[in-house]
C-alpha atoms as a PDB file:
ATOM      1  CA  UNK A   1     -24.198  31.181  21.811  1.00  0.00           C
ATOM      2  CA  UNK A   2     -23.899  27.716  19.878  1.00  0.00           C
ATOM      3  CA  UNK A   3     -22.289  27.958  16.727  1.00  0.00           C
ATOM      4  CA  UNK A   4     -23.822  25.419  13.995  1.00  0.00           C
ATOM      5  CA  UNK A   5     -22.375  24.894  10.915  1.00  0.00           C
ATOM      6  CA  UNK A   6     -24.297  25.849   7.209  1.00  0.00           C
ATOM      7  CA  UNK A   7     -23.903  22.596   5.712  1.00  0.00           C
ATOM      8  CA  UNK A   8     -22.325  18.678   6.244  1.00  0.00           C
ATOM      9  CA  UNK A   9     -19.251  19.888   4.034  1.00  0.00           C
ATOM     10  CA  UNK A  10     -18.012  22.151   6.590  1.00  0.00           C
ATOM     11  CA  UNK A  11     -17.544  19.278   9.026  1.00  0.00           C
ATOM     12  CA  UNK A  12     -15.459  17.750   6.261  1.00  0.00           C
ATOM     13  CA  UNK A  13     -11.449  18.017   6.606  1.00  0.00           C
ATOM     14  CA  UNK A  14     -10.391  19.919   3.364  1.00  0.00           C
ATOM     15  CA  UNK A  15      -9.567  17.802   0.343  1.00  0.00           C
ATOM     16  CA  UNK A  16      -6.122  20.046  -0.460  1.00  0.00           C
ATOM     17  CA  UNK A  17      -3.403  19.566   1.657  1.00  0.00           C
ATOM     18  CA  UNK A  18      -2.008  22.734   1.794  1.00  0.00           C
ATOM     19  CA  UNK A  19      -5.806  24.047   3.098  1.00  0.00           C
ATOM     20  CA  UNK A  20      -5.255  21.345   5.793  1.00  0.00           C
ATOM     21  CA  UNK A  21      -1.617  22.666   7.119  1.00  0.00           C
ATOM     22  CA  UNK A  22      -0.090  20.327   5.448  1.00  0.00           C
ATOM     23  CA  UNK A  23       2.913  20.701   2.957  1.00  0.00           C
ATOM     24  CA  UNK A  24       3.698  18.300   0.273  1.00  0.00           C
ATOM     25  CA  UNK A  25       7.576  18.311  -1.302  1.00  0.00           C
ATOM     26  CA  UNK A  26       7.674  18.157  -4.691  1.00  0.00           C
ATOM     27  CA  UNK A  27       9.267  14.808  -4.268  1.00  0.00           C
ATOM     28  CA  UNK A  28       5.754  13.282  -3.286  1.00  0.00           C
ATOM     29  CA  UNK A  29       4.192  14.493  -6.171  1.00  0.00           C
ATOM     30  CA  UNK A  30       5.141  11.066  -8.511  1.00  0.00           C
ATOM     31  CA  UNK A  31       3.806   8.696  -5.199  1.00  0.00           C
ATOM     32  CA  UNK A  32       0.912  10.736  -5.256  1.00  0.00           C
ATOM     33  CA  UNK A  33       0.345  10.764  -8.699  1.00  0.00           C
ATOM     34  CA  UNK A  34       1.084   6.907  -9.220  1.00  0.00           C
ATOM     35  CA  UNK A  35      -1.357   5.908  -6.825  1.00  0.00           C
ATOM     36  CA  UNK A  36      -3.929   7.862  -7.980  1.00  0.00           C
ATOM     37  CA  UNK A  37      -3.198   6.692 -11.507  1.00  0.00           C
ATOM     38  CA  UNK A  38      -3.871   3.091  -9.384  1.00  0.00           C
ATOM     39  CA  UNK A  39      -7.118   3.672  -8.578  1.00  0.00           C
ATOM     40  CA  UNK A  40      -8.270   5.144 -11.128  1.00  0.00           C
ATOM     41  CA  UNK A  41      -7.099   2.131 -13.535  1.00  0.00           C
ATOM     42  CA  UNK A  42      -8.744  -0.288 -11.225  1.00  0.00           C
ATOM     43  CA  UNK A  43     -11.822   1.871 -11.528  1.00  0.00           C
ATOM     44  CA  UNK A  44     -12.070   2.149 -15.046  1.00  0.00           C
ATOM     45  CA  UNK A  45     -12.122  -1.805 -15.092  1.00  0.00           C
ATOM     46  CA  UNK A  46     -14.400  -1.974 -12.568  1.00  0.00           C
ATOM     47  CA  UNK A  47     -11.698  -4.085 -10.215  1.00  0.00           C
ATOM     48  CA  UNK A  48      -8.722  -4.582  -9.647  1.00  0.00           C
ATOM     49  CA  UNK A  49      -6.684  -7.542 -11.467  1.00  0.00           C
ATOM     50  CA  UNK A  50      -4.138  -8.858  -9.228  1.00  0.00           C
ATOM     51  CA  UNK A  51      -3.246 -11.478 -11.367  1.00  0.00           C
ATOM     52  CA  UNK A  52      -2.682  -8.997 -14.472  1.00  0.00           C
ATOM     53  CA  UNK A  53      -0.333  -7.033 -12.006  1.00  0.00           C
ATOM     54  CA  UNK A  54       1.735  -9.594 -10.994  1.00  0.00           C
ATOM     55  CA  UNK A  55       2.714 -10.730 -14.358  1.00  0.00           C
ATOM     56  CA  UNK A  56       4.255  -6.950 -14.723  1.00  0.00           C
ATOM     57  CA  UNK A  57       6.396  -7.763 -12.288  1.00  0.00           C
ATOM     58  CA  UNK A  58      10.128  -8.914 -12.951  1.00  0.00           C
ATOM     59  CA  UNK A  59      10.329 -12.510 -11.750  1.00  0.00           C
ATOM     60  CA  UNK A  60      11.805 -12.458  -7.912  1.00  0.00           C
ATOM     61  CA  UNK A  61      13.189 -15.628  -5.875  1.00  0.00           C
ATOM     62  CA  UNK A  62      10.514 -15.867  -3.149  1.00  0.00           C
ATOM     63  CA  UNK A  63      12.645 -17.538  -0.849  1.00  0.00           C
ATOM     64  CA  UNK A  64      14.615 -14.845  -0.774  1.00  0.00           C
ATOM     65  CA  UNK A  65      12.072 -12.371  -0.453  1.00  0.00           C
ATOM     66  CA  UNK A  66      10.281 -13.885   2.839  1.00  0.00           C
ATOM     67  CA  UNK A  67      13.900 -13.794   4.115  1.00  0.00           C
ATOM     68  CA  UNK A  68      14.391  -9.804   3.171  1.00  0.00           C
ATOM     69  CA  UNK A  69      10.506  -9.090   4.420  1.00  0.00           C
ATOM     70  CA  UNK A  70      11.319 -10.679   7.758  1.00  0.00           C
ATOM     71  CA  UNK A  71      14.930  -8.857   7.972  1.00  0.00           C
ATOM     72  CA  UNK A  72      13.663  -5.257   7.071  1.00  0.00           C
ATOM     73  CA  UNK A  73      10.822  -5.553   9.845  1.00  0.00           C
ATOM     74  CA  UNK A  74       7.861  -4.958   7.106  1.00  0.00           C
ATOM     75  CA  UNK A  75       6.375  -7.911   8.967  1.00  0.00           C
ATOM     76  CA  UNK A  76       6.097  -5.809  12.350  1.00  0.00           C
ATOM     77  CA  UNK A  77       3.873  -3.283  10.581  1.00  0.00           C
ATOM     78  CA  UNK A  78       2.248  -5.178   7.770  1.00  0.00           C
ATOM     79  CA  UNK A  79       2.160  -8.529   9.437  1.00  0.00           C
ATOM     80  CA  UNK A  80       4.144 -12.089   8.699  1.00  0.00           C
ATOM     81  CA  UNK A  81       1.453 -13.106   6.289  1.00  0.00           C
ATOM     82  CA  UNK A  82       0.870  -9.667   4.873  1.00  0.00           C
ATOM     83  CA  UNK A  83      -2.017  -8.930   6.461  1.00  0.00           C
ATOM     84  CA  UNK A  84      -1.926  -5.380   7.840  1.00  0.00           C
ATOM     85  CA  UNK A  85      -1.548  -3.806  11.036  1.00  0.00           C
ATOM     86  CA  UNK A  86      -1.144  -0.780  12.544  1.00  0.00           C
ATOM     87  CA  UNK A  87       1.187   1.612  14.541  1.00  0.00           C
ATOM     88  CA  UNK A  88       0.913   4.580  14.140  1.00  0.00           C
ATOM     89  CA  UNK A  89      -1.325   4.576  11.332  1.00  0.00           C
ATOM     90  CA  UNK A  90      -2.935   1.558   9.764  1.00  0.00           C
ATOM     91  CA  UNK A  91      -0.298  -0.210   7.546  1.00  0.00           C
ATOM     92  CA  UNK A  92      -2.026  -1.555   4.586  1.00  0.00           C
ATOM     93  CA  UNK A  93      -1.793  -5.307   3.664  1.00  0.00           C
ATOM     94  CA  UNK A  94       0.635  -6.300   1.427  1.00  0.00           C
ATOM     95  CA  UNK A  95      -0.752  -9.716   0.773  1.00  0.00           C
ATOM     96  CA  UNK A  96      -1.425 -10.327  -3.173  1.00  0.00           C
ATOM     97  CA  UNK A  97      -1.308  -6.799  -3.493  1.00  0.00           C
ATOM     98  CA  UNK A  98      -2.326  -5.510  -6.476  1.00  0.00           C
ATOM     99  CA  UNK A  99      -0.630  -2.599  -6.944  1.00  0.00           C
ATOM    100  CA  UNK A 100       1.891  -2.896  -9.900  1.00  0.00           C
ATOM    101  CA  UNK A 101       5.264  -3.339  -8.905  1.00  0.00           C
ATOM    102  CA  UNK A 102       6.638   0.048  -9.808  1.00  0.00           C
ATOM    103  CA  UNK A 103       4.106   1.852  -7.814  1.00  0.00           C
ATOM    104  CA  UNK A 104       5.168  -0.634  -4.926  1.00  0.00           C
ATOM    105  CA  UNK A 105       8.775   0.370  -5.272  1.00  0.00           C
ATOM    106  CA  UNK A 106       8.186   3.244  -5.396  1.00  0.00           C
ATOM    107  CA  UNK A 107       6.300   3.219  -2.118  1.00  0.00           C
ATOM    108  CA  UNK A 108       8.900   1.611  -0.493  1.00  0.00           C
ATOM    109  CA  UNK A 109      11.691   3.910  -1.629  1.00  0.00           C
ATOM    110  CA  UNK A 110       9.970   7.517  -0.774  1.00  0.00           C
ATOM    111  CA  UNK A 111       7.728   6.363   1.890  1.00  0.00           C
ATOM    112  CA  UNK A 112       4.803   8.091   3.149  1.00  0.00           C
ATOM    113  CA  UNK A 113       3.747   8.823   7.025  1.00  0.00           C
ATOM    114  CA  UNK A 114       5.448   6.682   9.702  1.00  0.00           C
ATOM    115  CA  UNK A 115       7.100   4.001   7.278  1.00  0.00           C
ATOM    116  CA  UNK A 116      10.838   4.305   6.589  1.00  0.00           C
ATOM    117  CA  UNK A 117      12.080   5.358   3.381  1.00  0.00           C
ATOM    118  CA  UNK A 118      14.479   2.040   2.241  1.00  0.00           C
ATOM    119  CA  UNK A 119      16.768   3.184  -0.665  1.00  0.00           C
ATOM    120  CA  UNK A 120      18.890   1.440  -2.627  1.00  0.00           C
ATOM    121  CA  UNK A 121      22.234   1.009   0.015  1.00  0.00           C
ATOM    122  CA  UNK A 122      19.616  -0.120   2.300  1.00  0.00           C
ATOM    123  CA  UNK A 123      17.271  -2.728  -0.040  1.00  0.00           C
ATOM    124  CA  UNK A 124      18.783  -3.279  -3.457  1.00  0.00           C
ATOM    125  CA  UNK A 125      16.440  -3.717  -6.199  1.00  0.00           C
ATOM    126  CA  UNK A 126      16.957  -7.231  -6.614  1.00  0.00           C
ATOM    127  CA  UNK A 127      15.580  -8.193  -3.068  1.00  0.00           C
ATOM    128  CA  UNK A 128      12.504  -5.506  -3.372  1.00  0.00           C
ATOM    129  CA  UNK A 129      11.827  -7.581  -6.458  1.00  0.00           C
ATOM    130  CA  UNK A 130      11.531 -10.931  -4.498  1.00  0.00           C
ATOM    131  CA  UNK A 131       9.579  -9.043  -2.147  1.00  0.00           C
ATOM    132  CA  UNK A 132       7.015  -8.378  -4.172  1.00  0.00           C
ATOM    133  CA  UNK A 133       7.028 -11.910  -5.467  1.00  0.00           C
ATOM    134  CA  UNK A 134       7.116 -13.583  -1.527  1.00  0.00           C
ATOM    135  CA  UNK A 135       3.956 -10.654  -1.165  1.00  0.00           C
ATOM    136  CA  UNK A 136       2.043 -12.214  -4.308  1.00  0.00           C
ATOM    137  CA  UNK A 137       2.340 -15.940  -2.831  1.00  0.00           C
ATOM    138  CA  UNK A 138       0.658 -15.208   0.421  1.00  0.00           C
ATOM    139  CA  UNK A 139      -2.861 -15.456   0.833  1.00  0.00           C
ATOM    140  CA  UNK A 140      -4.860 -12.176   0.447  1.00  0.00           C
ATOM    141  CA  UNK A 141      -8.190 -11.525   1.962  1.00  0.00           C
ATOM    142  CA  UNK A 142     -10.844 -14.246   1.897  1.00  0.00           C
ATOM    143  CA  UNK A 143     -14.147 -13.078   0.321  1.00  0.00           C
ATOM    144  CA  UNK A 144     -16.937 -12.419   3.221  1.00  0.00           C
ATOM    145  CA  UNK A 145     -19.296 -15.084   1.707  1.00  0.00           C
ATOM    146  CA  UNK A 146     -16.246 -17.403   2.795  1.00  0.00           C
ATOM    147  CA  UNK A 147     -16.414 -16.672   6.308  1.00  0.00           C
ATOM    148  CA  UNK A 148     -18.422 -18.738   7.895  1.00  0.00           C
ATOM    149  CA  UNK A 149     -19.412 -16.165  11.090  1.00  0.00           C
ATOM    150  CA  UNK A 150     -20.277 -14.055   8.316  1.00  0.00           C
ATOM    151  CA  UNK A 151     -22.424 -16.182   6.205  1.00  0.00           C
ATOM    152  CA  UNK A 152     -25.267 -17.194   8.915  1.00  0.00           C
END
């Protein structure tokens, strides 16, 4: 007998983690919440304003931070320019991110899947800070209509 299922949302994985085997500590609760609190600000606006963001941001030596982002090994996940990659699981790009700096240190410091946790003994503050400022020099991704295999 072939089993078929009632309805497209079945196929679906479930949308709570614990119905999916998984189990959250409460210490992933904030990362959760501050991303989520992410989106949902750049949805409101209808984007999201990198250069709004970066402002936020405590001013960092970028020097420095290229030098930090290259010792640390974020660029064997995430790329030398930022762009992304992927290991295990796709690493996103860090290039002009827009993510506000204290959800990005935050990030950083709990971690989520395959990407070390870095706290403080390990990256101070000060050289996560001109992280984030190298991250907001680098070119981020060029619009499609830019690209000229894509505009023909």
């Amino acid at each position: 007998m072939i089993e078929t299922r009632s309805s497209c949302a079945d196929a679906l994985p479930p949308l709570i983690p614990a119905q999916a085997g998984i189990q959250l500590s409460s210490r992933w609760w904030p990362a959760l919440l501050a991303v989520a609190a992410f989106i949902l600000s750049g949805a409101e606006s209808g984007c999201f304003d990198t250069q709004a963001r970066a402002q936020d941001a405590p001013p960092g030596n970028v020097a420095n931070g290229r030098s930090v982002y290259l010792k640390v090994n974020c660029f064997q996940c995430h790329g030398r320019a930022g762009q992304g990659g992927a290991m295990n699981y796709p690493a996103p790009p860090l290039a002009k991110t827009s993510m506000p700096f204290e959800g990005f240190k935050m990030v950083v410091r709990e971690s989520m899947r395959d990407m070390p946790a870095y706290n403080e003994a390990v990256l101070a503050d000060k050289d996560l800070v001109d992280i984030y400022a190298f991250l907001q020099t680098l070119p981020g991704r060029r619009p499609p209509k830019d690209i000229a295999i894509l505009s023909d």
